[in-house]
C-alpha atoms as a PDB file:
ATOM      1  CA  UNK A   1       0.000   0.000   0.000  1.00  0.00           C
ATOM      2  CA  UNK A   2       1.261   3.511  -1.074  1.00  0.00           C
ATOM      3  CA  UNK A   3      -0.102   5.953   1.829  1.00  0.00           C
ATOM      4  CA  UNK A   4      -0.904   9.335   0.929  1.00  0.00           C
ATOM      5  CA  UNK A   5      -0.032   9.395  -2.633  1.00  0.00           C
ATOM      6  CA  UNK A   6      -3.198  11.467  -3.835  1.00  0.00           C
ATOM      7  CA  UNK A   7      -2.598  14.561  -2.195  1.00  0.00           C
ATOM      8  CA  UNK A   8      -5.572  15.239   0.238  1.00  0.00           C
ATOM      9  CA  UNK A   9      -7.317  18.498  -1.106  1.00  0.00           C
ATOM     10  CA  UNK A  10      -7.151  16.490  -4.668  1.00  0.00           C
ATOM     11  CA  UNK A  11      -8.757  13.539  -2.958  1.00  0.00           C
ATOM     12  CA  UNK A  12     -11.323  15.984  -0.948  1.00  0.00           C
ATOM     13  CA  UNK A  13     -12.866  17.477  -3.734  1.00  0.00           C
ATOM     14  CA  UNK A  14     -12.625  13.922  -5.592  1.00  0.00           C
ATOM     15  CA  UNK A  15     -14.925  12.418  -2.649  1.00  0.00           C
ATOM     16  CA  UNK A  16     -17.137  15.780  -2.551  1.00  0.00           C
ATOM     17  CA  UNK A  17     -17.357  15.717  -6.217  1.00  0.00           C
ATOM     18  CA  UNK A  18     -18.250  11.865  -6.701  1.00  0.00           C
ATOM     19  CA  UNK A  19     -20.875  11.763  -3.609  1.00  0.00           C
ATOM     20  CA  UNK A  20     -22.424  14.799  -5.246  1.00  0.00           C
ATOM     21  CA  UNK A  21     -22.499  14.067  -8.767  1.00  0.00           C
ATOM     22  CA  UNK A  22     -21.929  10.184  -9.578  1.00  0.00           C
ATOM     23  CA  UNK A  23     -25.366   8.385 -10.826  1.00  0.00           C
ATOM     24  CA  UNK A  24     -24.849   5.909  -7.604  1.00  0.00           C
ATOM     25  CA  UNK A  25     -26.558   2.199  -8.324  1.00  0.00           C
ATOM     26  CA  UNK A  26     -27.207  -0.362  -6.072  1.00  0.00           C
ATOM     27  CA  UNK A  27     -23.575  -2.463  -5.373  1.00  0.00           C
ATOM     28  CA  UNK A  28     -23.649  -5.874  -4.360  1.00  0.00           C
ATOM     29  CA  UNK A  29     -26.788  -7.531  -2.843  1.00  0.00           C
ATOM     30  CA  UNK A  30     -26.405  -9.317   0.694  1.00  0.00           C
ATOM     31  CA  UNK A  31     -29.504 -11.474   2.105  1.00  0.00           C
ATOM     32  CA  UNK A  32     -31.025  -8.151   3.672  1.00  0.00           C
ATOM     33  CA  UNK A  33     -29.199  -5.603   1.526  1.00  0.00           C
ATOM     34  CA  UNK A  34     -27.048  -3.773  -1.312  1.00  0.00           C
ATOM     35  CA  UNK A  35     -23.685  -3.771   0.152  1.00  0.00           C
ATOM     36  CA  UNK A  36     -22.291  -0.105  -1.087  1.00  0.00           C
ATOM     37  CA  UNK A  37     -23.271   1.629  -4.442  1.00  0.00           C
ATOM     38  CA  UNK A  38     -21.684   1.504  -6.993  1.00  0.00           C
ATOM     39  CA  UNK A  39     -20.977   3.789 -10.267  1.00  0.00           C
ATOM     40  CA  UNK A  40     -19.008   2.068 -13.462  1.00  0.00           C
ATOM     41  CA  UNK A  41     -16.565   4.782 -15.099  1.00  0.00           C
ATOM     42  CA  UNK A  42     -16.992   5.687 -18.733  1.00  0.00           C
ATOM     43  CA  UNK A  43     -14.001   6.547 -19.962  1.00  0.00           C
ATOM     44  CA  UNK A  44     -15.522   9.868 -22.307  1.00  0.00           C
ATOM     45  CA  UNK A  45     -17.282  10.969 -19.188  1.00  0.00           C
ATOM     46  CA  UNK A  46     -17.538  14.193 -17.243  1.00  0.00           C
ATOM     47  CA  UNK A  47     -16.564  12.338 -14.275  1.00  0.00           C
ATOM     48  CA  UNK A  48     -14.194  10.255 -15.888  1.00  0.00           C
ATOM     49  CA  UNK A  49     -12.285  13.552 -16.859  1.00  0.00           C
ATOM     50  CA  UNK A  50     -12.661  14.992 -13.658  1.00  0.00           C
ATOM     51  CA  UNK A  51     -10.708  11.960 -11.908  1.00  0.00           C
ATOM     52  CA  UNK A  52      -7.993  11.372 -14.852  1.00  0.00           C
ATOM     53  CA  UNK A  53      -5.288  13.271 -13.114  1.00  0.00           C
ATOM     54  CA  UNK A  54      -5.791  10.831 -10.126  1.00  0.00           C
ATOM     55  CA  UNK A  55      -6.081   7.510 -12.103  1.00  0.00           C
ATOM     56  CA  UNK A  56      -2.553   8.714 -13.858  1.00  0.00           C
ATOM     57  CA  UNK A  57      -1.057   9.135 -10.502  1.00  0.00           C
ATOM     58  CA  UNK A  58      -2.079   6.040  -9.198  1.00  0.00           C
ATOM     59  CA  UNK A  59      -1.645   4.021 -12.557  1.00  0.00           C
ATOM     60  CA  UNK A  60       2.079   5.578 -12.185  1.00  0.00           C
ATOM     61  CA  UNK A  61       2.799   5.149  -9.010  1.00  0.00           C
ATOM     62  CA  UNK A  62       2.078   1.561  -9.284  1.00  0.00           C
ATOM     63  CA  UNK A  63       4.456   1.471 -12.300  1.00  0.00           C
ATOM     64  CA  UNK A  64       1.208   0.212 -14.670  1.00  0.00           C
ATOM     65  CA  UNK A  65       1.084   0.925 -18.259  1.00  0.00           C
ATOM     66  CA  UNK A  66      -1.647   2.548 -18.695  1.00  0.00           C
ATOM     67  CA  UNK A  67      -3.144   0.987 -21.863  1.00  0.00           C
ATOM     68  CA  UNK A  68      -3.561  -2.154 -19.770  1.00  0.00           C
ATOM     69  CA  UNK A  69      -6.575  -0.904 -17.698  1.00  0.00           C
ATOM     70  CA  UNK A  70      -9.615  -3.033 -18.773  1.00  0.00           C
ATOM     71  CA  UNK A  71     -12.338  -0.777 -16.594  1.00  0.00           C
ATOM     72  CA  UNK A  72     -13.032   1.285 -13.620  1.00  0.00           C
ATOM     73  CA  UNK A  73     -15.327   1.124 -11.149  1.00  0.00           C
ATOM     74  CA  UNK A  74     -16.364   3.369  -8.122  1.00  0.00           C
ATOM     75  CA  UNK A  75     -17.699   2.326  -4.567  1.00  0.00           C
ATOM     76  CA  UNK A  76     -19.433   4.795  -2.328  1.00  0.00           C
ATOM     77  CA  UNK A  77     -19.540   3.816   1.338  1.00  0.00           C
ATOM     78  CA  UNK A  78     -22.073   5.951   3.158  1.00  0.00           C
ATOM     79  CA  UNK A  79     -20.490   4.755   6.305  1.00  0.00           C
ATOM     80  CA  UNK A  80     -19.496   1.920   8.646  1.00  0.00           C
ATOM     81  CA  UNK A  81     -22.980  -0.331   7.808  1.00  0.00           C
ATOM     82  CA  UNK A  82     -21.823  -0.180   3.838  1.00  0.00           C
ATOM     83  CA  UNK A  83     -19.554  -3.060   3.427  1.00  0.00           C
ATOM     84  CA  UNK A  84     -18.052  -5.321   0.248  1.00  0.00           C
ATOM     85  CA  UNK A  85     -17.463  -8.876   0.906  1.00  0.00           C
ATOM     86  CA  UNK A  86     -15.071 -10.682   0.360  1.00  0.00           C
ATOM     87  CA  UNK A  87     -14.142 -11.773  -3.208  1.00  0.00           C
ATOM     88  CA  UNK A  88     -11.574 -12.193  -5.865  1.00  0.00           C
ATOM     89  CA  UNK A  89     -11.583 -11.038  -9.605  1.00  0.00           C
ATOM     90  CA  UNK A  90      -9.664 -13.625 -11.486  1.00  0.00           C
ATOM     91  CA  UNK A  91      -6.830 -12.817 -13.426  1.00  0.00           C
ATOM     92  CA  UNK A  92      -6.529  -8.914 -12.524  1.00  0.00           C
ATOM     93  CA  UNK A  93      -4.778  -6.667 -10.712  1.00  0.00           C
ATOM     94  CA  UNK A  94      -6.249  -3.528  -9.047  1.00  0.00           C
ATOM     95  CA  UNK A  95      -5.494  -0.193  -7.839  1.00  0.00           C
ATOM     96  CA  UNK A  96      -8.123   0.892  -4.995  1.00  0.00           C
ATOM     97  CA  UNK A  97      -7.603   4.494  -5.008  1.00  0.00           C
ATOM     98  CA  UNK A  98      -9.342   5.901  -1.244  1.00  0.00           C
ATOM     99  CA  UNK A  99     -11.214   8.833  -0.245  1.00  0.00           C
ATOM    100  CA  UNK A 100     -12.874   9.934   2.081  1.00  0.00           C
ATOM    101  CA  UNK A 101     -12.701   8.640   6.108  1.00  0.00           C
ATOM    102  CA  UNK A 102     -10.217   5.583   6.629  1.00  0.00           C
ATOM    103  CA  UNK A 103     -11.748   2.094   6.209  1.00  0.00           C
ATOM    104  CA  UNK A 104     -10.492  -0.883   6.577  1.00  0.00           C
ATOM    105  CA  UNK A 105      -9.353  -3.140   3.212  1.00  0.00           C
ATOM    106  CA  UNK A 106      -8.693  -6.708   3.978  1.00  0.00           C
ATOM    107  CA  UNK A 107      -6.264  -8.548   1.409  1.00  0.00           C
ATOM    108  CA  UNK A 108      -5.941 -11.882   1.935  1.00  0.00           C
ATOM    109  CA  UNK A 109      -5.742 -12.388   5.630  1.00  0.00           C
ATOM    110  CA  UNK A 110      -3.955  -8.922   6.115  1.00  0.00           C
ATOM    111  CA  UNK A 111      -6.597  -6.126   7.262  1.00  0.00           C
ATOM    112  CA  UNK A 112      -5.379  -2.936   6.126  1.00  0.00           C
ATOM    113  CA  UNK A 113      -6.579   0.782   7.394  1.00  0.00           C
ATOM    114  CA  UNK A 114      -6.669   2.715   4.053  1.00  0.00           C
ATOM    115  CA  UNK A 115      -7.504   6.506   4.010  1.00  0.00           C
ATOM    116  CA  UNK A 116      -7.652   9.650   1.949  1.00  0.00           C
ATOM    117  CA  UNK A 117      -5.120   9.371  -0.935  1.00  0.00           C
ATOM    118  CA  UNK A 118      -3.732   6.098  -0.400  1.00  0.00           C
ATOM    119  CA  UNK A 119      -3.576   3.843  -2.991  1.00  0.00           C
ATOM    120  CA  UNK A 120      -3.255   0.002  -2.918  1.00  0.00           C
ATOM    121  CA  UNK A 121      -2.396  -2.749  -5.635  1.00  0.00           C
ATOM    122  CA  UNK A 122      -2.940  -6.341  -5.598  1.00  0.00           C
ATOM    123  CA  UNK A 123      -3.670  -9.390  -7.678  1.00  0.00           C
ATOM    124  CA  UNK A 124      -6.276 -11.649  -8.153  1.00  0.00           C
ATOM    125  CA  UNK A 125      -6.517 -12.075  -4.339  1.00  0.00           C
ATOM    126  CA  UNK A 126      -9.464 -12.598  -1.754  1.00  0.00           C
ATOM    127  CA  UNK A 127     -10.682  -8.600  -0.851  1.00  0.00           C
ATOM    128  CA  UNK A 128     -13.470  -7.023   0.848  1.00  0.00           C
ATOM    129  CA  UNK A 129     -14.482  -4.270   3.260  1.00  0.00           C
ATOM    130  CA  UNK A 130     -15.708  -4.940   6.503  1.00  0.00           C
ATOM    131  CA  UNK A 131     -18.441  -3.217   8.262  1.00  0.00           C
ATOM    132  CA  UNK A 132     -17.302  -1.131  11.400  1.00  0.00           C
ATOM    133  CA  UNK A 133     -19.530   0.383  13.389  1.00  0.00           C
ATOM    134  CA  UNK A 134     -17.788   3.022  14.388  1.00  0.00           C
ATOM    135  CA  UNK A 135     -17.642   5.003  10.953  1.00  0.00           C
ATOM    136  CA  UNK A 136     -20.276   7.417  10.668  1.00  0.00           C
ATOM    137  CA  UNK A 137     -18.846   8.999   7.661  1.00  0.00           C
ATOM    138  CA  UNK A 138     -18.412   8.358   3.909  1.00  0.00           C
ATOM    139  CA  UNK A 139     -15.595   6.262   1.799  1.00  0.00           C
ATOM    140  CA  UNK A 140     -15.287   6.101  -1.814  1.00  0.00           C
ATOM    141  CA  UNK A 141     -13.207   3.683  -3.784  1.00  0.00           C
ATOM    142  CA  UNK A 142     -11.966   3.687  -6.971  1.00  0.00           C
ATOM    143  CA  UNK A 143     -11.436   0.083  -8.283  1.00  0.00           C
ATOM    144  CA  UNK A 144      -8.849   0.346 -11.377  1.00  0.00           C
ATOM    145  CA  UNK A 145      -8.743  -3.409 -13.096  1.00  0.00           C
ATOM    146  CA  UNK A 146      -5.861  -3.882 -14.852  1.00  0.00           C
ATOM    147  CA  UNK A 147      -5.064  -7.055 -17.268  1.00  0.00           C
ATOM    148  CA  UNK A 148      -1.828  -9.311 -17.445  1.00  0.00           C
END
């Protein structure tokens, strides 16, 4: 994990700007629930222009050609009660760019706290975000998938 690599008043008006504006759908279903919502990226979008400088830093940071990203998608936690389970998405590697309030990303069996600006990469490994009760405020990811 790269900590604070988005600097913070970029990733502040990022959050503000995606909670505000960002057509949010329903994310994964649980028994009871949707999980999060959820916003795929279109590449010749408004909002896809407004987060480019971001995506490059991350992509770059992460040494990733660029050319290889296969899609984007964006998760908005409201708070602690929004939650992704785990899962895996074979034969990618992603770049989780965070915003908003820390949360915490489990990789594997690693938990992680990830907050404004960091960035993480991984593989093809067993992810989610855990509910925690103790958020009250918002978290949005951006999932870059990238191909091998």
């Amino acid at each position: 994990m790269c900590v604070g690599v988005i600097d913070k008043d970029a990733a502040d008006e990022a959050y503000v700007y995606l909670r505000d504006n960002a057509t949010w759908e329903e994310g994964v279903k649980s028994k009871s629930r949707f999980t999060q919502l959820a916003h795929g990226l279109d590449w010749n979008s408004v909002i896809y222009n407004k987060l480019e400088p971001l995506i490059i830093t991350a992509v770059g940071i992460c040494q990733i050609e660029f050319t290889k990203i296969s899609h984007c998608y964006i998760n908005y936690y409201g708070d602690g009660n929004d939650w992704t389970p785990n899962h895996t998405h074979k034969d990618t590697t992603q770049i989780i760019i965070s915003l908003g309030t820390t949360r915490t990303l489990t990789v594997s069996s690693k938990s992680y706290d990830i907050s404004n600006g960091d960035v993480a990469i991984f593989g093809s490994s067993v992810h989610g975000v855990p509910k925690d009760p103790n958020c009250v405020d918002g978290r949005i990811s951006i999932a870059i998938f990238v191909t091998k």
